[in-house]
C-alpha atoms as a PDB file:
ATOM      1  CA  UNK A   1     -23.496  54.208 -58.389  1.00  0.00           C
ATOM      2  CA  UNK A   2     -21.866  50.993 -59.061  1.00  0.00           C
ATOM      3  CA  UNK A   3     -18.409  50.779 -60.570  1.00  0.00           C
ATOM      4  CA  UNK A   4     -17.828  50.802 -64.248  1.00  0.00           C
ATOM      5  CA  UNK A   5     -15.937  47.508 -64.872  1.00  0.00           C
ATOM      6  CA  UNK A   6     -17.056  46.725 -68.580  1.00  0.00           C
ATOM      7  CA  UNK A   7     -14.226  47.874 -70.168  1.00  0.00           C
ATOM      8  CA  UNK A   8     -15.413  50.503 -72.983  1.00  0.00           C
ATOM      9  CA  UNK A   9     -13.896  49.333 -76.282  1.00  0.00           C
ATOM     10  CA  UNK A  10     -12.923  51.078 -79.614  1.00  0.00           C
ATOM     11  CA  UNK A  11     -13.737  48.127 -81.920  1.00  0.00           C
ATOM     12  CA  UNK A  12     -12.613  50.191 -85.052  1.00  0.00           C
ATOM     13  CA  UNK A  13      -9.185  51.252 -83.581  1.00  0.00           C
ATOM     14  CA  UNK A  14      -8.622  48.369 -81.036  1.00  0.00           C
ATOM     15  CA  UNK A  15      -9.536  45.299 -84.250  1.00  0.00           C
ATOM     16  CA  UNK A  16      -7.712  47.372 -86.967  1.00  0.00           C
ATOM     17  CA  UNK A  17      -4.016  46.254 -86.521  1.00  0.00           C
ATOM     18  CA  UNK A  18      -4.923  42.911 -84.630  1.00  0.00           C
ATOM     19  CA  UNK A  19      -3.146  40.649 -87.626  1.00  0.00           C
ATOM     20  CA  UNK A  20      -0.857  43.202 -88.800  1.00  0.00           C
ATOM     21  CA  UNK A  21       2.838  43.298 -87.578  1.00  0.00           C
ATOM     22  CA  UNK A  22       3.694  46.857 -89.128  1.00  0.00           C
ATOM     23  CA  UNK A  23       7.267  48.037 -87.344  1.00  0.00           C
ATOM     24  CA  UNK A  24       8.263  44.080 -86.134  1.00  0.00           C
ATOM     25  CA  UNK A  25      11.237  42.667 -86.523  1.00  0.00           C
ATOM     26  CA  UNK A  26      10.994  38.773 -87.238  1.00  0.00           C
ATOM     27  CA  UNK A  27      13.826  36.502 -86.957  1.00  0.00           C
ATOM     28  CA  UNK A  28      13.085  33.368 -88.781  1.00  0.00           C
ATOM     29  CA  UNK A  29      16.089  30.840 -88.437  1.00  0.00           C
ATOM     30  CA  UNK A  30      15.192  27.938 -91.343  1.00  0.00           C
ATOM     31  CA  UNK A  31      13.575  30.647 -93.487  1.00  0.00           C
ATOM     32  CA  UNK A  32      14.281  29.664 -97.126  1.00  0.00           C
ATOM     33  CA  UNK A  33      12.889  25.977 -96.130  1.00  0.00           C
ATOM     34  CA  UNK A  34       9.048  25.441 -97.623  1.00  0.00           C
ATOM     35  CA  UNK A  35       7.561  26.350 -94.925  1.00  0.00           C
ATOM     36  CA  UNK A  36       9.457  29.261 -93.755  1.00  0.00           C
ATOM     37  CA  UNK A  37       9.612  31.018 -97.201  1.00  0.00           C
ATOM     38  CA  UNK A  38       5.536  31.002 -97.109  1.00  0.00           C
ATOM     39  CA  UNK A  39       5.611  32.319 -93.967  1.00  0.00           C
ATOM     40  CA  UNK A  40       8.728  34.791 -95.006  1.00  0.00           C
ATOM     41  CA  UNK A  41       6.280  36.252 -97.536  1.00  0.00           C
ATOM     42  CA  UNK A  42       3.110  36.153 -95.185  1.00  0.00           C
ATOM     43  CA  UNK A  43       5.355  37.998 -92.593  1.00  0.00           C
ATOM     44  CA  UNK A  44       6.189  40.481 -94.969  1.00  0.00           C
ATOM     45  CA  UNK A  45       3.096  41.544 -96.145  1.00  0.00           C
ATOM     46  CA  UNK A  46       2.057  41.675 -93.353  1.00  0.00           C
ATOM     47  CA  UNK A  47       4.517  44.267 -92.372  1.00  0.00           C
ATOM     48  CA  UNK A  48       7.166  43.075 -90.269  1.00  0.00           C
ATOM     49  CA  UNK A  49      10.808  43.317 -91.362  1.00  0.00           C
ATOM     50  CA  UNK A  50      12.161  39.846 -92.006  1.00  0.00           C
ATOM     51  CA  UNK A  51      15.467  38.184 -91.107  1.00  0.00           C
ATOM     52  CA  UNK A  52      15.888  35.044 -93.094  1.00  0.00           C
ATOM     53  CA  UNK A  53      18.420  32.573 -91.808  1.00  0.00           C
ATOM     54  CA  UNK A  54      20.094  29.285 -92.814  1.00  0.00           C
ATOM     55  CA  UNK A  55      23.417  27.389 -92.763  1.00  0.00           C
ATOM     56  CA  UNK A  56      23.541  28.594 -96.633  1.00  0.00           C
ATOM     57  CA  UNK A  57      24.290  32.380 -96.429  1.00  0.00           C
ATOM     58  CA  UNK A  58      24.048  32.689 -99.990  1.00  0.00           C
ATOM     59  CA  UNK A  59      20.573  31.164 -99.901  1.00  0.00           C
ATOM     60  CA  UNK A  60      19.563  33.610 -97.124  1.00  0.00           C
ATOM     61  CA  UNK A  61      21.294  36.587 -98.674  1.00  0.00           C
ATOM     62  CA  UNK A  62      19.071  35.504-102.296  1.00  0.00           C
ATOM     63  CA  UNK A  63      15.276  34.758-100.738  1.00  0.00           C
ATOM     64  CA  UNK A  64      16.140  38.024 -98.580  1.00  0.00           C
ATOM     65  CA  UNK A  65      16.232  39.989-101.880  1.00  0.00           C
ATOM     66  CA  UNK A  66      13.370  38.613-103.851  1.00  0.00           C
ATOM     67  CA  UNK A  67      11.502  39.983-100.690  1.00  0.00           C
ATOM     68  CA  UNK A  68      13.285  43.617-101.206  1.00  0.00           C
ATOM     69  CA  UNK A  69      12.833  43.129-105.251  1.00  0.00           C
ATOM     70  CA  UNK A  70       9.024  42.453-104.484  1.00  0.00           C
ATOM     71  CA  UNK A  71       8.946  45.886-101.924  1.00  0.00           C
ATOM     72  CA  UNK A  72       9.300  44.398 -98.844  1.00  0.00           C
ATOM     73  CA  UNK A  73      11.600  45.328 -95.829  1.00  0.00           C
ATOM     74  CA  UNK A  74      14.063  41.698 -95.394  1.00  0.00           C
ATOM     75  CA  UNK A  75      17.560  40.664 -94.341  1.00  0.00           C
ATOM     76  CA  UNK A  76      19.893  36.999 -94.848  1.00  0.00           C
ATOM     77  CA  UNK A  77      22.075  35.802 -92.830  1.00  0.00           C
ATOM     78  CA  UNK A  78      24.114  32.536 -92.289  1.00  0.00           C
ATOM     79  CA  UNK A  79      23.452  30.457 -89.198  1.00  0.00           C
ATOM     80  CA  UNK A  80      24.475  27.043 -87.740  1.00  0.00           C
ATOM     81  CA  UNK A  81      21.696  25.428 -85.270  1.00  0.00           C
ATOM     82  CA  UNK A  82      24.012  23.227 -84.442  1.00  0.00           C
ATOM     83  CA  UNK A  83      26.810  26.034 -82.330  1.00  0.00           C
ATOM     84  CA  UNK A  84      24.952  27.314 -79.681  1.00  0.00           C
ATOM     85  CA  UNK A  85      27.636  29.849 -79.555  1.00  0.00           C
ATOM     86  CA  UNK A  86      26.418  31.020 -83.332  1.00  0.00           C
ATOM     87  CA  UNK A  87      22.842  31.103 -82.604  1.00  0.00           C
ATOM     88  CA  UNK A  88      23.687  34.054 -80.063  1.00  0.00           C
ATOM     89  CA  UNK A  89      25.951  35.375 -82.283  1.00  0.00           C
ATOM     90  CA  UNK A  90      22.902  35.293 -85.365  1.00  0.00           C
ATOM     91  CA  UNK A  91      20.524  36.783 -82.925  1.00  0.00           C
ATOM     92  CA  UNK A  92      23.170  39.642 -81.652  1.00  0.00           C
ATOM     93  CA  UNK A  93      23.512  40.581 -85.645  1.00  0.00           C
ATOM     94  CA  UNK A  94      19.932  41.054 -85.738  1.00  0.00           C
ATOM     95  CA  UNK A  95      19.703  43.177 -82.910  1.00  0.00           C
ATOM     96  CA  UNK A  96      22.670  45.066 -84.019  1.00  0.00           C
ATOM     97  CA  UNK A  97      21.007  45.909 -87.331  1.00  0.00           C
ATOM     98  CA  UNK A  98      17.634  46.431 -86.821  1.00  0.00           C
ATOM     99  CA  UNK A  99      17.132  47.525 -83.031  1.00  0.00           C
ATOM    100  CA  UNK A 100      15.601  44.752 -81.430  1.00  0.00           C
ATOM    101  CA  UNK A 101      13.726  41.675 -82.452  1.00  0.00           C
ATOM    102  CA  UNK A 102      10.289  41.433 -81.595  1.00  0.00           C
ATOM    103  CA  UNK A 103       9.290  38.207 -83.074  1.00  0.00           C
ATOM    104  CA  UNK A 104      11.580  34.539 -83.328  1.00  0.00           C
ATOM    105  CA  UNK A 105       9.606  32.151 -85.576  1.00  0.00           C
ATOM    106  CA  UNK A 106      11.628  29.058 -85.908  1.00  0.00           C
ATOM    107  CA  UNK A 107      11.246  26.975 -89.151  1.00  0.00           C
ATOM    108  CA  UNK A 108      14.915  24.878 -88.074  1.00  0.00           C
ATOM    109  CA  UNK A 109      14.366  21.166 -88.006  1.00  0.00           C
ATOM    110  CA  UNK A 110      15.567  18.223 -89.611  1.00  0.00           C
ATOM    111  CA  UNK A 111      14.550  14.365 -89.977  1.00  0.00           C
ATOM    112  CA  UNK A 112      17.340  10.906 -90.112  1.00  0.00           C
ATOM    113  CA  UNK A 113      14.334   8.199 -90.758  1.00  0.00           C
ATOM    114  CA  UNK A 114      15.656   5.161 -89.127  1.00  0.00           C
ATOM    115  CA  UNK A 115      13.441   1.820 -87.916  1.00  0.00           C
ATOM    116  CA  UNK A 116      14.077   1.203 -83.867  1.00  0.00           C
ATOM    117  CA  UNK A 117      15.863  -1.553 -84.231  1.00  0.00           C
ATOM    118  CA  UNK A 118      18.557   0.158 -86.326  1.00  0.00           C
ATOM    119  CA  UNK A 119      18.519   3.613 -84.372  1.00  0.00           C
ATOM    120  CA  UNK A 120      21.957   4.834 -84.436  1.00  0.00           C
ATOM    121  CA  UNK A 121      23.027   6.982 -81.571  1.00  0.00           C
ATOM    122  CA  UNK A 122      24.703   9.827 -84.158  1.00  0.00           C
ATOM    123  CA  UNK A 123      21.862   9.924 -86.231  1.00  0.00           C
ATOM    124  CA  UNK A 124      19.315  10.593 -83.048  1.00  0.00           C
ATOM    125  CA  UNK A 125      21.926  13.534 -81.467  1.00  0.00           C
ATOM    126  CA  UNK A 126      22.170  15.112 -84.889  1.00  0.00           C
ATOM    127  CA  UNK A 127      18.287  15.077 -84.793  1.00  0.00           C
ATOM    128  CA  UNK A 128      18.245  16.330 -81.112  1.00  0.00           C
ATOM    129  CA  UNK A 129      20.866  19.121 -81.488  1.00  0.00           C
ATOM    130  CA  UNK A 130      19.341  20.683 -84.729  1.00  0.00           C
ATOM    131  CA  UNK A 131      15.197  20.156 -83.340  1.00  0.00           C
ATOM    132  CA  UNK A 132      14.842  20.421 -79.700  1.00  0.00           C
ATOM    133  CA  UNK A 133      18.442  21.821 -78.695  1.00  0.00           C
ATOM    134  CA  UNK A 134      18.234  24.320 -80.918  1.00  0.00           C
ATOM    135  CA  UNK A 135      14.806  25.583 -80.128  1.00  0.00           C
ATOM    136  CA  UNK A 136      16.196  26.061 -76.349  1.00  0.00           C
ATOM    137  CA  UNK A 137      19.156  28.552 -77.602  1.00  0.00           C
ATOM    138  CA  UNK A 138      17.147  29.974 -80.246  1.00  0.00           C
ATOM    139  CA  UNK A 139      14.547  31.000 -77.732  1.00  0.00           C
ATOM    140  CA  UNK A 140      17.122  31.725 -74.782  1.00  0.00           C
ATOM    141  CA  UNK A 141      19.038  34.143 -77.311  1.00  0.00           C
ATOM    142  CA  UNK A 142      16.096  36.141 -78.421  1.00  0.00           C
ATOM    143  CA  UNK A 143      14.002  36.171 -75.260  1.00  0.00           C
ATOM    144  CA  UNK A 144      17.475  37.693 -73.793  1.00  0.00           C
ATOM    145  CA  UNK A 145      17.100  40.668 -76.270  1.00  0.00           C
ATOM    146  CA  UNK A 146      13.510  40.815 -75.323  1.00  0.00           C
ATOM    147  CA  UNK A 147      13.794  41.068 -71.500  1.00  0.00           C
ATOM    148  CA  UNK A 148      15.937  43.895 -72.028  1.00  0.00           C
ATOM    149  CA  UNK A 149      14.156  45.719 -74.216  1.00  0.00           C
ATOM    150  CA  UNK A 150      11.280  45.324 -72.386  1.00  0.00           C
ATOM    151  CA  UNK A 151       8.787  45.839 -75.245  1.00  0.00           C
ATOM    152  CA  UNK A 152       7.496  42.196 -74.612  1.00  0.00           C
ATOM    153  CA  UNK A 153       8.096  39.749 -78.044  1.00  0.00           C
ATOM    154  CA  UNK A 154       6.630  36.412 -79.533  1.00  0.00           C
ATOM    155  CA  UNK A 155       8.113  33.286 -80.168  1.00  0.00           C
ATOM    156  CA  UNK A 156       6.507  30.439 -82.536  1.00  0.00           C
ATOM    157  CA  UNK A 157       8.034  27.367 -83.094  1.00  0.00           C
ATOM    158  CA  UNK A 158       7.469  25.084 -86.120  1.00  0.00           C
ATOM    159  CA  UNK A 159       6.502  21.510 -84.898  1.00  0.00           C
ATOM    160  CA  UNK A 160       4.748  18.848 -86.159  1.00  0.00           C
ATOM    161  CA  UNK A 161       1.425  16.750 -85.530  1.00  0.00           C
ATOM    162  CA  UNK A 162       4.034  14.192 -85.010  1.00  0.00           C
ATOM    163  CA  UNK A 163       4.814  16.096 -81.523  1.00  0.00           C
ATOM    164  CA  UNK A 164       1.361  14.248 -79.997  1.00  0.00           C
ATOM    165  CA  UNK A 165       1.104  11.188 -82.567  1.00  0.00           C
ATOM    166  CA  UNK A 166       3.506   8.374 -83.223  1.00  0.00           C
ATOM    167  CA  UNK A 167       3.228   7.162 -86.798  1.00  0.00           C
ATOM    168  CA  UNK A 168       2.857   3.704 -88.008  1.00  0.00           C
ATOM    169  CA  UNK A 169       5.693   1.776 -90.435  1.00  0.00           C
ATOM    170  CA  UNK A 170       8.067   4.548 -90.028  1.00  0.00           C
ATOM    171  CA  UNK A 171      11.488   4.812 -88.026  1.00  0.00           C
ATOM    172  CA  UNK A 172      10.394   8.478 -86.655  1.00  0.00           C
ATOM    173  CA  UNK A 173      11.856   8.133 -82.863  1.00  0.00           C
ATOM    174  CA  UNK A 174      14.278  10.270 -82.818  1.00  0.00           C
ATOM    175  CA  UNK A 175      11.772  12.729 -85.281  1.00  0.00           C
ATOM    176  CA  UNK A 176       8.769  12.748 -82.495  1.00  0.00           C
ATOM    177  CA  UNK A 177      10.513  12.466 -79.464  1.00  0.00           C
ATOM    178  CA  UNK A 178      11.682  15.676 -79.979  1.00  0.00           C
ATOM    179  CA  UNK A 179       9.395  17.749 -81.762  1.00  0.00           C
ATOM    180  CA  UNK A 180       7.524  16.310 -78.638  1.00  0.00           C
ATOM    181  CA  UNK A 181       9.923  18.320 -76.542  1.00  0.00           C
ATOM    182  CA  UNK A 182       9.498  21.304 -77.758  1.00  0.00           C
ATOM    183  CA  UNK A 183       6.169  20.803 -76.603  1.00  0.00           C
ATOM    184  CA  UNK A 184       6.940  20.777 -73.566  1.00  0.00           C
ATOM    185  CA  UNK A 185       9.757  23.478 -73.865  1.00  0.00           C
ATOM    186  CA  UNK A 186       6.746  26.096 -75.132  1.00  0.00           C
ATOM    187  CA  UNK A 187       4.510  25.286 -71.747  1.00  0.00           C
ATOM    188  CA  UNK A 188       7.912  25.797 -69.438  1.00  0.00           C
ATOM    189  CA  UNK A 189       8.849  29.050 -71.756  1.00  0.00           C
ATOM    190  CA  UNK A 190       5.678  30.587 -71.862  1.00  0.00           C
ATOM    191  CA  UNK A 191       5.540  30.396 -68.036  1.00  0.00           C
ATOM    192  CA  UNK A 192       8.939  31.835 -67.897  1.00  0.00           C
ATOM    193  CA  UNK A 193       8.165  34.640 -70.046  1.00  0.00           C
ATOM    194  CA  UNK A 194       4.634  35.552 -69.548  1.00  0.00           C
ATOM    195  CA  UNK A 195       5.636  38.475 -66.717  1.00  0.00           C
ATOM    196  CA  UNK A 196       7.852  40.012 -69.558  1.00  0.00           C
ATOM    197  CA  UNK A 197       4.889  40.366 -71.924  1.00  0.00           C
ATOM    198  CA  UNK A 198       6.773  37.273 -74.028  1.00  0.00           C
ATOM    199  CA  UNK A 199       4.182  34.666 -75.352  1.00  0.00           C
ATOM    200  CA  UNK A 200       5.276  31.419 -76.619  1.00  0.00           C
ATOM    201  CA  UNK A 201       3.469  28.598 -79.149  1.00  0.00           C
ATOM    202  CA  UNK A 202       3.714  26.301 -81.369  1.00  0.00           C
ATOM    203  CA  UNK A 203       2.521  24.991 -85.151  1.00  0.00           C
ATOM    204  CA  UNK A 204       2.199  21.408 -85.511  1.00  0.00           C
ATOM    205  CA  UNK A 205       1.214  20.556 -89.189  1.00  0.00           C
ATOM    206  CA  UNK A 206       0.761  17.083 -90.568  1.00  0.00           C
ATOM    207  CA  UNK A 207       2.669  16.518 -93.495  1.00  0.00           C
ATOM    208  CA  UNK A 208       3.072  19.617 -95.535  1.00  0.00           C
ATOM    209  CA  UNK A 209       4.392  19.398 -99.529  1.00  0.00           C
ATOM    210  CA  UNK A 210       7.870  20.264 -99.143  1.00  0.00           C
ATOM    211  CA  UNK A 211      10.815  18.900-100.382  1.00  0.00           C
ATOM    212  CA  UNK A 212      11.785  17.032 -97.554  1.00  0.00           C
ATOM    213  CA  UNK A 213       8.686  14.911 -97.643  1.00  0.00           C
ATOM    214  CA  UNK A 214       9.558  14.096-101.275  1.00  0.00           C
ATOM    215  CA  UNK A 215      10.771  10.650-100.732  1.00  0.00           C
ATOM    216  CA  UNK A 216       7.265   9.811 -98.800  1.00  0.00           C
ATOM    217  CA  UNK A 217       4.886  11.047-100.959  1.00  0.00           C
ATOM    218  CA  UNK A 218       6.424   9.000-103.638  1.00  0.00           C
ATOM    219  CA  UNK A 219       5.273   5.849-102.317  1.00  0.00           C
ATOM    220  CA  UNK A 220       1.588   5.114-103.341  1.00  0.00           C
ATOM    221  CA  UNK A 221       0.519   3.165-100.829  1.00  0.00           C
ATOM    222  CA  UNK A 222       2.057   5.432 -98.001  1.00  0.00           C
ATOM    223  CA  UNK A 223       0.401   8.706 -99.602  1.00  0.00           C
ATOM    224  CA  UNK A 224      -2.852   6.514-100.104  1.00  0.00           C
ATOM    225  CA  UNK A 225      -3.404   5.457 -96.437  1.00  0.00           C
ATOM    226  CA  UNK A 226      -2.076   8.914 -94.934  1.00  0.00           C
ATOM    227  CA  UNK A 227      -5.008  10.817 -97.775  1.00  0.00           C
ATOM    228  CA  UNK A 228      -7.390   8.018 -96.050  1.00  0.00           C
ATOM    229  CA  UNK A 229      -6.398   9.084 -92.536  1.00  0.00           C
ATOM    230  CA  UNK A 230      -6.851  12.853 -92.514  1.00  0.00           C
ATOM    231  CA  UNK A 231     -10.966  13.754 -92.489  1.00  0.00           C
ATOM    232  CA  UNK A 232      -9.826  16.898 -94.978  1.00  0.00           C
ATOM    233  CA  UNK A 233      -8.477  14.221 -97.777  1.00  0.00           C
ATOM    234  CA  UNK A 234      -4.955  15.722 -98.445  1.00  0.00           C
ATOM    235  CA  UNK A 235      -1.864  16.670 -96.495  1.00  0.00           C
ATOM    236  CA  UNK A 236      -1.076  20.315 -96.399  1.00  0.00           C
ATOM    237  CA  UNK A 237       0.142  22.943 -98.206  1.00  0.00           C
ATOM    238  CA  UNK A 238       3.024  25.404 -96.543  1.00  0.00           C
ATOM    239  CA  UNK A 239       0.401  28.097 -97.090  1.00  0.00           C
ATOM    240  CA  UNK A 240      -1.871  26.730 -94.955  1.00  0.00           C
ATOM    241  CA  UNK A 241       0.400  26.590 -92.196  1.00  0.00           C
ATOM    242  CA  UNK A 242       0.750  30.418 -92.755  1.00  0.00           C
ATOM    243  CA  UNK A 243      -2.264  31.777 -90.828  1.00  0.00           C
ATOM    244  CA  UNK A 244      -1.598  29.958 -87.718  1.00  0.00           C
ATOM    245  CA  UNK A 245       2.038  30.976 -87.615  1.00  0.00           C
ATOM    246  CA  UNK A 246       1.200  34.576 -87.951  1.00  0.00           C
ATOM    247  CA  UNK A 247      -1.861  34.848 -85.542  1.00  0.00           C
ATOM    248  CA  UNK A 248       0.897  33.211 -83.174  1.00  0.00           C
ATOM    249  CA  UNK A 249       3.052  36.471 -83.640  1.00  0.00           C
ATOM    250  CA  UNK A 250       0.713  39.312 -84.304  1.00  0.00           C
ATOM    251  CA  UNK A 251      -1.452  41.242 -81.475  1.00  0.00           C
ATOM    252  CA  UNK A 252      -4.186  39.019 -82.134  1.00  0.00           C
ATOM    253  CA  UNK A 253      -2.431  35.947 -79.784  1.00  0.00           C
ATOM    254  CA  UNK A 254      -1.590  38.672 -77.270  1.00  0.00           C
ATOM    255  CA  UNK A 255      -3.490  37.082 -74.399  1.00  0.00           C
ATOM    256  CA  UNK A 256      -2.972  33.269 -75.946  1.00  0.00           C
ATOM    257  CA  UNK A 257       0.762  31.632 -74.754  1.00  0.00           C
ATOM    258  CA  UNK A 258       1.714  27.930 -73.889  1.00  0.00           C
ATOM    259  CA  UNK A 259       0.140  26.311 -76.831  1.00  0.00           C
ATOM    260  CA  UNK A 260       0.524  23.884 -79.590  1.00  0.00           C
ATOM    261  CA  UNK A 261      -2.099  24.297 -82.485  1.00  0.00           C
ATOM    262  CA  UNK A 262      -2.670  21.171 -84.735  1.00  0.00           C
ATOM    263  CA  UNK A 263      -2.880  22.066 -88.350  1.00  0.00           C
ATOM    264  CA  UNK A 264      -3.649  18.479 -89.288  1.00  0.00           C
ATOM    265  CA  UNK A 265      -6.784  18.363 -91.291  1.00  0.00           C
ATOM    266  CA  UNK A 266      -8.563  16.582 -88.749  1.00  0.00           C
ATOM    267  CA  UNK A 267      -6.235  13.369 -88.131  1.00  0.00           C
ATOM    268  CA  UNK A 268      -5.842  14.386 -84.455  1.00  0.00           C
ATOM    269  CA  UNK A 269      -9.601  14.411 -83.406  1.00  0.00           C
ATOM    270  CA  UNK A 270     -10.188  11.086 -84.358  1.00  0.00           C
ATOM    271  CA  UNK A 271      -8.716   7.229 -84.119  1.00  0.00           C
END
């Protein structure tokens, strides 16, 4: 009789909890940004326990209890991206208080628009530390808590379609050379990881309406041509950067690591 290797599946137990993250502990450095807080509140309902943090404690502490006011389990506190010594010391706090952290979903990064020719070399190490410097610690610090737990863990980083595509008329080196790091920083992660059950991806959005676009969107032209460029019509919303983020750090992604998914309304796949 030949062997039985078709594995025999529960579909109604084994599918139930695939996009639910009921009992996780998320750590989500940059959380009270646009995008984080939509993902704060996906997070949440979807079950996990989240950690905002920020440089601004008081911002952290305040998003951290319109999640408890609202039902949901959350924490704020104060981080600088910039001390690698504090990032371990954030990440130790959240171990400390909640017993482990099972998911790092990191919102931190920061843009200093500047044409080539004018590049200035603080400007581009201010963009460095806080983008692709911090992702390493961020990642080191948690995937250290991980490892020793030995429970496996996820860890999403926030990019941008800007990590694959330069972008005409703007000064955006210092901006895509690093988000286009941390593309590379996933693939060499996720192969560190993967024999501790640790999967690592990325987000890249196009644009997405948050404040720190503001000053783009305002000019007509720029917002006309960009609307012309994407095959959707429109940049995005932080909600719809949401799903992605979360299907990155629920069971659903368990067998899915080294990757950067475009949320980019088309402009990739096409000239």
């Amino acid at each position: 009789m030949a062997e039985q290797i078709t594995p025999i599946i529960d579909f109604q137990t084994e599918l139930a909890g695939l996009h639910r993250l009921d009992g996780k502990v998320m750590f989500l450095p940059g959380g009270y940004g646009g995008i984080g807080e939509a993902v704060a509140w996906g997070a949440a309902m979807a079950g996990a326990t989240v950690v905002i943090a920020g440089r601004d404690k008081d911002k952290a502490a305040a998003f951290a209890g319109r999640l408890r006011d609202a039902g949901f389990a959350a924490d704020g506190l104060a981080i600088d991206c910039r001390s690698v010594a504090n990032i371990g010391a954030a990440v130790d706090t959240v171990a400390a208080r909640h017993g482990c952290v099972d998911i790092l979903v990191n919102c931190v990064g920061i843009q200093r628009e500047e044409p080539i020719a004018e590049v200035t070399e603080e400007a581009f190490d201010d963009v460095y530390t806080v983008n692709l410097k911090a992702a390493m610690f961020l990642a080191q610090a948690v995937a250290r808590h991980q490892i020793a737990a030995g429970q496996g863990g996820k860890h999403v980083h926030l990019l941008s379609v800007r990590s694959t595509l330069g972008i005409r008329a703007r000064g955006y080196s210092a901006y895509c050379s690093t988000k286009g790091g941390i593309v590379m920083l996933i693939k060499q992660h996720a192969m560190e990881l993967a024999p501790h059950r640790i999967t690592v991806n990325g987000v890249s959005p196009t644009f997405v309406y948050t404040e720190m676009i503001r000053h783009v969107m305002e000019n007509d032209a720029f917002r006309k041509g960009l609307f012309e460029r994407i095959p959707l019509g429109r940049i995005a919303d932080p909600k719809d950067v949401v799903g992605p983020v979360l299907f990155f750090a629920a069971p659903a992604s368990d067998f899915v690591t080294g990757q950067n998914l475009l949320v980019d309304g088309g402009i990739s796949a096409s000239q």
